[in-house]
C-alpha atoms as a PDB file:
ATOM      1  CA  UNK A   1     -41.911  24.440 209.462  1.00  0.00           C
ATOM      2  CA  UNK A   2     -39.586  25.493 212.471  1.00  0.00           C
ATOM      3  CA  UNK A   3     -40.864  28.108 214.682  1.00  0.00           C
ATOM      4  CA  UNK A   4     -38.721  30.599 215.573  1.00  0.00           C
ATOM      5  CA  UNK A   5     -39.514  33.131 218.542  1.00  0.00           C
ATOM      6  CA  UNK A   6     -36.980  36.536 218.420  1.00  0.00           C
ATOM      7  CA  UNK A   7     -37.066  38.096 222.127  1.00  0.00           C
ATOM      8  CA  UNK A   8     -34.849  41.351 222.414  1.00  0.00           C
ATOM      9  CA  UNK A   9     -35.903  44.884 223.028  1.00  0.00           C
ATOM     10  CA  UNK A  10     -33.757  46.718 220.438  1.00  0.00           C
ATOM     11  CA  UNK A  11     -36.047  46.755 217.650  1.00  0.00           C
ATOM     12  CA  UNK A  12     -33.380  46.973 214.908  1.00  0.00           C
ATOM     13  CA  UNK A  13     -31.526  43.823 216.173  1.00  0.00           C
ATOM     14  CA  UNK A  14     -34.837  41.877 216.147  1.00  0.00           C
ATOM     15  CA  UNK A  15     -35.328  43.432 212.522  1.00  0.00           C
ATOM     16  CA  UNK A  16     -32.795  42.314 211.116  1.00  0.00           C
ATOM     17  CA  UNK A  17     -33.030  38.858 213.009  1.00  0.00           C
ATOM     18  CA  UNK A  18     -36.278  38.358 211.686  1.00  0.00           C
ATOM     19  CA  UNK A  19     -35.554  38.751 208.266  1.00  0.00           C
ATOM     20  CA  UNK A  20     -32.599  36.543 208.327  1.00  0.00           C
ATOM     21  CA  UNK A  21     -34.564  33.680 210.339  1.00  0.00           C
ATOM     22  CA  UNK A  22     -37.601  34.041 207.469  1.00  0.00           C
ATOM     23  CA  UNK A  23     -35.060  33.949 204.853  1.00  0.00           C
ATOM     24  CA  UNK A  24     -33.792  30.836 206.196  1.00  0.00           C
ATOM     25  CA  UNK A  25     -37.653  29.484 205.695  1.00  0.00           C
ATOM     26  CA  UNK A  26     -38.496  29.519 209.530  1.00  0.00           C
ATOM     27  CA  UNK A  27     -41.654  30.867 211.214  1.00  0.00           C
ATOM     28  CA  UNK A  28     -41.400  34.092 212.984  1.00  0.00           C
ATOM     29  CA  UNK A  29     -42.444  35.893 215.849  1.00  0.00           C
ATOM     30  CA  UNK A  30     -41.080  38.657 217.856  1.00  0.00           C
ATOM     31  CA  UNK A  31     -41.566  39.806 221.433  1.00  0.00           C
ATOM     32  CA  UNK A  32     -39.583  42.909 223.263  1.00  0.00           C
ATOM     33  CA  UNK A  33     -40.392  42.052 227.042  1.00  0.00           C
ATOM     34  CA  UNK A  34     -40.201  39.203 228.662  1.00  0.00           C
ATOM     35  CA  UNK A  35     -43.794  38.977 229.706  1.00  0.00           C
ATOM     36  CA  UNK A  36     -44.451  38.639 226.172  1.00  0.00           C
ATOM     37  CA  UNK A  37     -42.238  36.337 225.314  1.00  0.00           C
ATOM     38  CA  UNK A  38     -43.806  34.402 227.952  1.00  0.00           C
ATOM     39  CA  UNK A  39     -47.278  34.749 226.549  1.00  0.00           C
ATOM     40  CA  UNK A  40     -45.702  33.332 222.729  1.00  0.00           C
ATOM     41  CA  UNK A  41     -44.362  30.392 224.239  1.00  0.00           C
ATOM     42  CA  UNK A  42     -46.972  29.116 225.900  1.00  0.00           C
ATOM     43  CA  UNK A  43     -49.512  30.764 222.934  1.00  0.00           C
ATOM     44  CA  UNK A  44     -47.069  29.778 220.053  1.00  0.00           C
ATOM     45  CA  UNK A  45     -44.957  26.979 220.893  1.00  0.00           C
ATOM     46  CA  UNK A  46     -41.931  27.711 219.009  1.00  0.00           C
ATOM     47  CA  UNK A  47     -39.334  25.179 218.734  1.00  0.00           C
ATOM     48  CA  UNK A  48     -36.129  27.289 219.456  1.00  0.00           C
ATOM     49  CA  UNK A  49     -36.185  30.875 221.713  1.00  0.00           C
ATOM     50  CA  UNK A  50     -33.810  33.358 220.805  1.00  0.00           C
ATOM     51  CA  UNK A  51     -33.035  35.206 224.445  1.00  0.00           C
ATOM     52  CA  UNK A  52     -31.644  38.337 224.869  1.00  0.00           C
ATOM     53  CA  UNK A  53     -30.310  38.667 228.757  1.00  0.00           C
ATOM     54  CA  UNK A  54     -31.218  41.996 229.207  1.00  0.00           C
ATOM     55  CA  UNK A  55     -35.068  42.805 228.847  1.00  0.00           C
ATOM     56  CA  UNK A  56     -37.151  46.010 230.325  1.00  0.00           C
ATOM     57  CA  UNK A  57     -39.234  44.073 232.471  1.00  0.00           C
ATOM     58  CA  UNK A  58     -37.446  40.936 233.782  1.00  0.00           C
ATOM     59  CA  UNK A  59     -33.799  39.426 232.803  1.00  0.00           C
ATOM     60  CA  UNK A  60     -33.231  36.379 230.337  1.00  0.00           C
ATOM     61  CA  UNK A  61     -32.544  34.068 233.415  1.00  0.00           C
ATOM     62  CA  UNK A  62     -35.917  34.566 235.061  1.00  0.00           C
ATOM     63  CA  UNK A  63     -37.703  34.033 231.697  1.00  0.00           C
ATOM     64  CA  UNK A  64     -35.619  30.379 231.725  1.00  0.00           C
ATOM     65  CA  UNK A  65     -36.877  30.098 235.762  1.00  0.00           C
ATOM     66  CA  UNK A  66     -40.940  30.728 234.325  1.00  0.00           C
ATOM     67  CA  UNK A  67     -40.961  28.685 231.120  1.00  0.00           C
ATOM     68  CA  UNK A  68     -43.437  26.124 232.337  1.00  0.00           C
ATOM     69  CA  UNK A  69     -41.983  23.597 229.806  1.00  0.00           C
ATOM     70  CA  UNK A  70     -38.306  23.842 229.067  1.00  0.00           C
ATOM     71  CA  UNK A  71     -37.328  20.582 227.778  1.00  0.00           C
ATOM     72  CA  UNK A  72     -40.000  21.284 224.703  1.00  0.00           C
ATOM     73  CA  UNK A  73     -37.798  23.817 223.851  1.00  0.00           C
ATOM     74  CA  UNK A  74     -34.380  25.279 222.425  1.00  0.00           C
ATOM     75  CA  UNK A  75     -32.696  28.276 223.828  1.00  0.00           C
ATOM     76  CA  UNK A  76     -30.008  30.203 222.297  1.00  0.00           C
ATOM     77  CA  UNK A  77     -29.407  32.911 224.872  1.00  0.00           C
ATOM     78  CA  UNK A  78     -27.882  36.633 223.605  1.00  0.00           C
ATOM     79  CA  UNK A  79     -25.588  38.488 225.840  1.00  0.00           C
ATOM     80  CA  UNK A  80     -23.545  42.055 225.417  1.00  0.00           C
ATOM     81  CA  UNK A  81     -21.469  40.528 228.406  1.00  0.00           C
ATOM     82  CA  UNK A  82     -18.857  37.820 227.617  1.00  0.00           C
ATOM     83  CA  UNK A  83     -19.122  36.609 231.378  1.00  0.00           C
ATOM     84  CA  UNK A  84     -18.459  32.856 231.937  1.00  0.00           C
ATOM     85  CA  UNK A  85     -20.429  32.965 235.212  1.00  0.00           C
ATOM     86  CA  UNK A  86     -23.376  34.208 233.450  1.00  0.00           C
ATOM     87  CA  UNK A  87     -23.131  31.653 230.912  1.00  0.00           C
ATOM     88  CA  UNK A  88     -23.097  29.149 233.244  1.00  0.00           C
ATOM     89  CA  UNK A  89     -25.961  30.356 235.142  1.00  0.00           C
ATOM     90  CA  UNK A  90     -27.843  29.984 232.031  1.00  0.00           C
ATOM     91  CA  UNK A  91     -27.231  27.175 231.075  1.00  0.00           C
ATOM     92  CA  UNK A  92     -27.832  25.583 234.132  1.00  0.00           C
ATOM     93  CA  UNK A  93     -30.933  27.216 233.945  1.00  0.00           C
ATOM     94  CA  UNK A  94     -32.214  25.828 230.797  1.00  0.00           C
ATOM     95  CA  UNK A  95     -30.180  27.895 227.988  1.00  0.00           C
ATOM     96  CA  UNK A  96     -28.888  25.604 225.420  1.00  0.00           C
ATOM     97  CA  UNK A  97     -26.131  27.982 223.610  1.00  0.00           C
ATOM     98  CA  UNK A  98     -24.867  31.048 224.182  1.00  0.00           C
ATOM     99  CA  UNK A  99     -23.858  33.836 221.614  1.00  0.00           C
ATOM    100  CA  UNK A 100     -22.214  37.365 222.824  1.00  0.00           C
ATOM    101  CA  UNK A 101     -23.069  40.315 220.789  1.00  0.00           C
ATOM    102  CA  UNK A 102     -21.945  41.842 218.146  1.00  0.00           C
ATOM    103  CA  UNK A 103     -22.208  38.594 216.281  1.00  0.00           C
ATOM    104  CA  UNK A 104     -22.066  37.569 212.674  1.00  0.00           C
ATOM    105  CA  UNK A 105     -25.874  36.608 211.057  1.00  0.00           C
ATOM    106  CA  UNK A 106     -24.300  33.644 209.597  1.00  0.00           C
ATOM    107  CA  UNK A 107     -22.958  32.024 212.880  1.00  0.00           C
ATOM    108  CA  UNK A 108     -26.731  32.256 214.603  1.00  0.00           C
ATOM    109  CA  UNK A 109     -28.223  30.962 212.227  1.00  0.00           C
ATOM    110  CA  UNK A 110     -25.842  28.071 211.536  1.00  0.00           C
ATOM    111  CA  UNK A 111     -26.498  27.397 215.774  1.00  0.00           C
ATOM    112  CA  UNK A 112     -29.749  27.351 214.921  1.00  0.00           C
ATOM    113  CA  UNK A 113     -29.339  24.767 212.312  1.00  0.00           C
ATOM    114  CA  UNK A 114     -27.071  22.939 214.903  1.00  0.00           C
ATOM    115  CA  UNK A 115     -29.447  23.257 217.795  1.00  0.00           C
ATOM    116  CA  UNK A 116     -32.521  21.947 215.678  1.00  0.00           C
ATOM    117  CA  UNK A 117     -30.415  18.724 214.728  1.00  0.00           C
ATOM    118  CA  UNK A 118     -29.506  18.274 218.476  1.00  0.00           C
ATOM    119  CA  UNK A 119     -33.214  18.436 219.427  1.00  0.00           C
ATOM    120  CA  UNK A 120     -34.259  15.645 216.945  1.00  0.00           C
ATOM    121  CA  UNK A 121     -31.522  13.871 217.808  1.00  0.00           C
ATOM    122  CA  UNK A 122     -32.767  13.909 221.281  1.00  0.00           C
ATOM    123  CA  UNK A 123     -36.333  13.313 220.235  1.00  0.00           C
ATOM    124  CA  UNK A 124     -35.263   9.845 218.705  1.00  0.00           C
ATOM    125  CA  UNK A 125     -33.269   8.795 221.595  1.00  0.00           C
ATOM    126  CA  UNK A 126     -37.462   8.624 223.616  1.00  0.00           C
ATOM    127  CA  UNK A 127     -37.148   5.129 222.277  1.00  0.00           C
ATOM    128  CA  UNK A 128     -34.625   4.170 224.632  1.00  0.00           C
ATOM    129  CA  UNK A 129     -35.701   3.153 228.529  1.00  0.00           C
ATOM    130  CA  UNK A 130     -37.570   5.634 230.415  1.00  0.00           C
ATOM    131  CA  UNK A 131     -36.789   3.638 233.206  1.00  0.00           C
ATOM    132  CA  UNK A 132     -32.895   3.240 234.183  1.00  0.00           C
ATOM    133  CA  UNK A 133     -32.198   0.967 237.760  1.00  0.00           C
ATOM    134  CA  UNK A 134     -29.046  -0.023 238.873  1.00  0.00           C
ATOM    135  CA  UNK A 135     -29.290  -1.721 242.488  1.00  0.00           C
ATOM    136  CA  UNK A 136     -30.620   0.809 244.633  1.00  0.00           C
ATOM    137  CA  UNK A 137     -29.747   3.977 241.927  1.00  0.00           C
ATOM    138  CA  UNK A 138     -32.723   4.652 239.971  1.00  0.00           C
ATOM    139  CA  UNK A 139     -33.621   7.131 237.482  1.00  0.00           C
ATOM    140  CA  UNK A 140     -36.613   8.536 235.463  1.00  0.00           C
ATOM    141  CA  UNK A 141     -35.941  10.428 232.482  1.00  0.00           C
ATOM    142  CA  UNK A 142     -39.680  11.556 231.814  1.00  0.00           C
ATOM    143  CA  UNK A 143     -39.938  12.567 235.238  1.00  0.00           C
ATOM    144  CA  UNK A 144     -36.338  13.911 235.388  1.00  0.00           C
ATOM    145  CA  UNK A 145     -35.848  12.000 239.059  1.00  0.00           C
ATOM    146  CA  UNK A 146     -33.270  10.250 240.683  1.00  0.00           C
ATOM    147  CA  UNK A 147     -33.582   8.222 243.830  1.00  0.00           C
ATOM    148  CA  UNK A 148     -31.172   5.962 245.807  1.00  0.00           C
ATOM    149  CA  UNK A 149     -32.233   3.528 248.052  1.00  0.00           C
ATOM    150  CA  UNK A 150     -35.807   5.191 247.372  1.00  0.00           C
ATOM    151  CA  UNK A 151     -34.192   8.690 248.859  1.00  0.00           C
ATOM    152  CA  UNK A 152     -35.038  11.588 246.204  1.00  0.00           C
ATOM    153  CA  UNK A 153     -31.218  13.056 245.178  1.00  0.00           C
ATOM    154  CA  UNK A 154     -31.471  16.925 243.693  1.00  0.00           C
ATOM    155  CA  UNK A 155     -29.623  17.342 240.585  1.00  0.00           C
ATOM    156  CA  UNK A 156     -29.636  20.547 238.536  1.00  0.00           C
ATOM    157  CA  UNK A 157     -30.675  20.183 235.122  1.00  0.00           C
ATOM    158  CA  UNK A 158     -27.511  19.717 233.628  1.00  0.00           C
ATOM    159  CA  UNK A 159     -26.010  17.306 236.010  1.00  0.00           C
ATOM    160  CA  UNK A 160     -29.338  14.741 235.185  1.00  0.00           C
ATOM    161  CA  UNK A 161     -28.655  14.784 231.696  1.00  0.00           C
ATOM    162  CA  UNK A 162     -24.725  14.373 232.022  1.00  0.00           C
ATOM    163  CA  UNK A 163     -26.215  10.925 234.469  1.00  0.00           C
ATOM    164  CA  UNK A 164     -28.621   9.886 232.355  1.00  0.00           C
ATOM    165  CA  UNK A 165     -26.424  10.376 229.423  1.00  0.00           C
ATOM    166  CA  UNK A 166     -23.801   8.080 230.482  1.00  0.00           C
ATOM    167  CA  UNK A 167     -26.137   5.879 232.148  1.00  0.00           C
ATOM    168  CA  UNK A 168     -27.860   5.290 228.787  1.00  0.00           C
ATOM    169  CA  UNK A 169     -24.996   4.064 226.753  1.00  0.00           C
ATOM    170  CA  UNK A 170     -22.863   2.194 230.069  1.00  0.00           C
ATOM    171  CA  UNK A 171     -19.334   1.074 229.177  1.00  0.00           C
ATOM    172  CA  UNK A 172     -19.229   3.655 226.571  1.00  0.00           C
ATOM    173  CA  UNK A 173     -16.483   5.717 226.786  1.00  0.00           C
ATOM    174  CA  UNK A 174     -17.132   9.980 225.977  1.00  0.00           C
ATOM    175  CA  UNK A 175     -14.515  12.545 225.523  1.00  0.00           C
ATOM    176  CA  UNK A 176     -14.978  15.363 227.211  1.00  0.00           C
ATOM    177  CA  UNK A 177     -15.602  17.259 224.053  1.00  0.00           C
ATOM    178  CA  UNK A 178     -18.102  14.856 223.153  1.00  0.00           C
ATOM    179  CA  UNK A 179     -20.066  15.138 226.385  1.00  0.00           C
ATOM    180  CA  UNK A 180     -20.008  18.821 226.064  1.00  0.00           C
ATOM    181  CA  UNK A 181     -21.676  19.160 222.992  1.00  0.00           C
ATOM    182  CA  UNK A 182     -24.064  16.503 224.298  1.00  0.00           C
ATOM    183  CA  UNK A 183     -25.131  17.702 227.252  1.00  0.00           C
ATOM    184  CA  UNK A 184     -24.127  21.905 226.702  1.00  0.00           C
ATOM    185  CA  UNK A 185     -24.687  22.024 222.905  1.00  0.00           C
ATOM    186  CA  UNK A 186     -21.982  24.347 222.612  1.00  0.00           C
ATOM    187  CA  UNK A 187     -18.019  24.944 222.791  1.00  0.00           C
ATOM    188  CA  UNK A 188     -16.504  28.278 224.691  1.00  0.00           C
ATOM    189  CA  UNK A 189     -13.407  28.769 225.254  1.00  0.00           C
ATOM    190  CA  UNK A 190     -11.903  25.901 227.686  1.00  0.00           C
ATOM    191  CA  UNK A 191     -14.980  24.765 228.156  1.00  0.00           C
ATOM    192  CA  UNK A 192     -14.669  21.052 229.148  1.00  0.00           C
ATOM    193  CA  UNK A 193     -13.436  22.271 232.633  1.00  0.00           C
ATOM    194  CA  UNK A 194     -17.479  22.334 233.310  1.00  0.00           C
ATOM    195  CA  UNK A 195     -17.788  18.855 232.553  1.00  0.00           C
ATOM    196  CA  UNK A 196     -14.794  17.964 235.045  1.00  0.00           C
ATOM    197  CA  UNK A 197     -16.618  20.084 237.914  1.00  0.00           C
ATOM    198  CA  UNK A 198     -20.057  18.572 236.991  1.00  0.00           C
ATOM    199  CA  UNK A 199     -18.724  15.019 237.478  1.00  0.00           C
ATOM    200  CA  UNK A 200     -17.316  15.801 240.850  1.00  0.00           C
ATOM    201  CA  UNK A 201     -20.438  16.929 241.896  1.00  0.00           C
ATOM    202  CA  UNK A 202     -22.324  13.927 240.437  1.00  0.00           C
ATOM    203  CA  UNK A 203     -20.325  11.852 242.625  1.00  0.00           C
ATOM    204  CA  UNK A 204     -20.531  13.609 246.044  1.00  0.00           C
ATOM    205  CA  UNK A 205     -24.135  13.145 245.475  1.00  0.00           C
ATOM    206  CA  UNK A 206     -23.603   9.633 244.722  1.00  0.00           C
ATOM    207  CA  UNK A 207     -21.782   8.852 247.559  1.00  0.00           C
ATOM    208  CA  UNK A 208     -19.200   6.735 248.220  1.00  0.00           C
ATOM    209  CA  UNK A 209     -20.677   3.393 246.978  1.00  0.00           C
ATOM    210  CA  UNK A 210     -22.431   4.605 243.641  1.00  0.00           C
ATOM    211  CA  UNK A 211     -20.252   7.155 242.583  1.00  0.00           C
ATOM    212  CA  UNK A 212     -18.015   4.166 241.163  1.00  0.00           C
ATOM    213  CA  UNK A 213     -20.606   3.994 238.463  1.00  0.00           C
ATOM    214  CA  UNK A 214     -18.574   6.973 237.166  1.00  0.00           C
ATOM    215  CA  UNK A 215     -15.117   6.045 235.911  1.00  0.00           C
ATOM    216  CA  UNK A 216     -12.627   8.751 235.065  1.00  0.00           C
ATOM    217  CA  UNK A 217     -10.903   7.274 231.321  1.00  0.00           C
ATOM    218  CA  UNK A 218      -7.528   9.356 232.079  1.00  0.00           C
ATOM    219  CA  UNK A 219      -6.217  11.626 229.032  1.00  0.00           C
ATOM    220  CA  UNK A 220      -9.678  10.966 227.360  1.00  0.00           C
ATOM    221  CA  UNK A 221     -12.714  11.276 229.252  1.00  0.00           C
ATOM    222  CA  UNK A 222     -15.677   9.607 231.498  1.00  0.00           C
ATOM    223  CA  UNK A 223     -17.710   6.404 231.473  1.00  0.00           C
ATOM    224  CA  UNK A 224     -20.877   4.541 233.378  1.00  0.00           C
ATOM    225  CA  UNK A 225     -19.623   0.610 234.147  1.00  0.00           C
ATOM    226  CA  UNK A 226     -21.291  -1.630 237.004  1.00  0.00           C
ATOM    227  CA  UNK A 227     -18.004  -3.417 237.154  1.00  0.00           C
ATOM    228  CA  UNK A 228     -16.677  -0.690 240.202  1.00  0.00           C
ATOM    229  CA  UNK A 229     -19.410  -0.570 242.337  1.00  0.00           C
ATOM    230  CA  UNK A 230     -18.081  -1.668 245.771  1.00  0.00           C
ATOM    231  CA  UNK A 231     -14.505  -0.768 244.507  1.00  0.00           C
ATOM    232  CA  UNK A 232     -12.272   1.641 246.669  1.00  0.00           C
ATOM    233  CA  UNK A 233     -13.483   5.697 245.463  1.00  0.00           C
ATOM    234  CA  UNK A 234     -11.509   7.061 242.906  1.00  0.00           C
ATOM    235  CA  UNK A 235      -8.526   9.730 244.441  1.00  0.00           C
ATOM    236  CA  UNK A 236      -9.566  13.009 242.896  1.00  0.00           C
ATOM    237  CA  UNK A 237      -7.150  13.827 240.189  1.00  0.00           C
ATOM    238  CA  UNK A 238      -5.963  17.614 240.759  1.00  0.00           C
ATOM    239  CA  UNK A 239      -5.161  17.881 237.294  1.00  0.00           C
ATOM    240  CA  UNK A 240      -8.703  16.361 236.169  1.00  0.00           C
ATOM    241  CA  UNK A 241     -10.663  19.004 238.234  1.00  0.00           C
ATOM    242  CA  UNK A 242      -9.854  21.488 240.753  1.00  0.00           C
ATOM    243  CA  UNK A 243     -11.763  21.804 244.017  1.00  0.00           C
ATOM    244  CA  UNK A 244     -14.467  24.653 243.569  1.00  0.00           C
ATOM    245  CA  UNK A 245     -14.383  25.039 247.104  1.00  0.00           C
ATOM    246  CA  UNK A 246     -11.146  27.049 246.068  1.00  0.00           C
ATOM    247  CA  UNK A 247     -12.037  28.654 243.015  1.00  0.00           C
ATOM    248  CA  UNK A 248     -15.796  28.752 242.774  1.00  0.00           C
ATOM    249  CA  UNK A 249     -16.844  29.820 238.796  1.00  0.00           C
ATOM    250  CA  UNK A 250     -13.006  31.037 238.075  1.00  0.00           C
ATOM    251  CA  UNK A 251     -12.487  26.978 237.900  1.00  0.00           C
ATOM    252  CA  UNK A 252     -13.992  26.661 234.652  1.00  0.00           C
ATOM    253  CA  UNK A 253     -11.780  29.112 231.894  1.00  0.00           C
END
């Protein structure tokens, strides 16, 4: 049975949560603070974590930054705010979807449905490499490094599994939607624009020779091919991705 962990501190929503979620045949628990919710997790172990952002104690963001195990776990993150920064910041930090209050009872659950299929789609994919090397580019997904020419490069969470997606399956070509819902689990309103920024930042930290592995597929998407490396960089395409330097979050509407 799926475990299901509520964590708000309005009683009535998590009420009403609760009995949806046990209607729906999951397992149950509640918590109103985020120290408790803390305590479930690693007591518990539920599969998915529903979040609210704002808790008594501590916000929704630093119970994603204490989680001692993220990956183990699904996240669908509540907000009264419909904020693109502060969806971003979450799911950078771990959040798989996002839902703004009020919100219809049918649509969390059905992300919860969608979430849960995600995750054992992602289980089944262990079977592939652990291991991926490319010349001097190497990456570990059970370790979640990267290292090039045996320097350690710093990714954020979502930029590693947008590489080691494409990495995975090279020559494949992904739509943008396609990576979104791969890597984000979720669709907001012009969304895509974050997979356009996190590909230019995959590449600066590439640099100049293995950012080729990247190849922009114009009026489609992005692909990994060994065929480029050495190749002349790919212009930036203003119409692909803006500079953030520019625009910072307001990039991505």
């Amino acid at each position: 049975m799926n475990k299901l962990l509520i964590v708000d501190d309005e009683s009535q929503i998590v009420d009403i949560l609760s009995y949806a979620c046990k209607r729906e045949g999951f397992a149950v628990e509640t918590a109103f603070s985020g120290l408790e919710a803390l305590r479930k997790i690693e007591e518990w172990g539920p599969h998915i974590l529903i979040l609210d952002l704002m808790l008594p104690d501590m916000n929704g963001f630093e119970v994603c930054r204490k989680i001692k195990d993220p990956d183990s776990l699904g996240i669908i993150m509540l907000t009264a705010k419909n904020d693109i920064l502060d969806k971003l910041v979450g799911l950078e930090l771990g959040a798989d979807d996002y839902i703004t209050k009020p919100f219809d009872i049918r649509e969390l659950i059905a992300r919860v449905h969608s979430l849960l299929r995600r995750m054992r789609k992602k289980s089944e994919e262990t079977e592939s490499p652990d291991r991926l090397a490319y010349g001097k580019l190497v990456l570990s997904r059970a370790k979640r490094k990267v290292s090039l020419d045996g320097e350690a490069l710093v990714f954020t969470p979502k930029e590693f599994d947008l590489l080691a997606l494409l990495l995975r399956h090279l020559d494949r070509v992904y739509t943008r939607e396609e990576l979104l819902e791969s890597v984000w689990g979720f669709d907001f309103a012009g969304g895509t624009r974050t997979v356009d920024i996190h590909l230019q930042r995959l590449r600066k930290k590439l640099g100049p020779v293995y950012q080729q592995i990247l190849v922009t597929i114009h009026g489609v998407g992005y692909k990994a091919t060994l065929e480029k490396i050495g190749e002349e960089p790919e212009p930036e395409h203003r119409d692909e991705y803006k500079d953030e330097r520019k625009d910072g979050h307001k990039d991505v509407h």
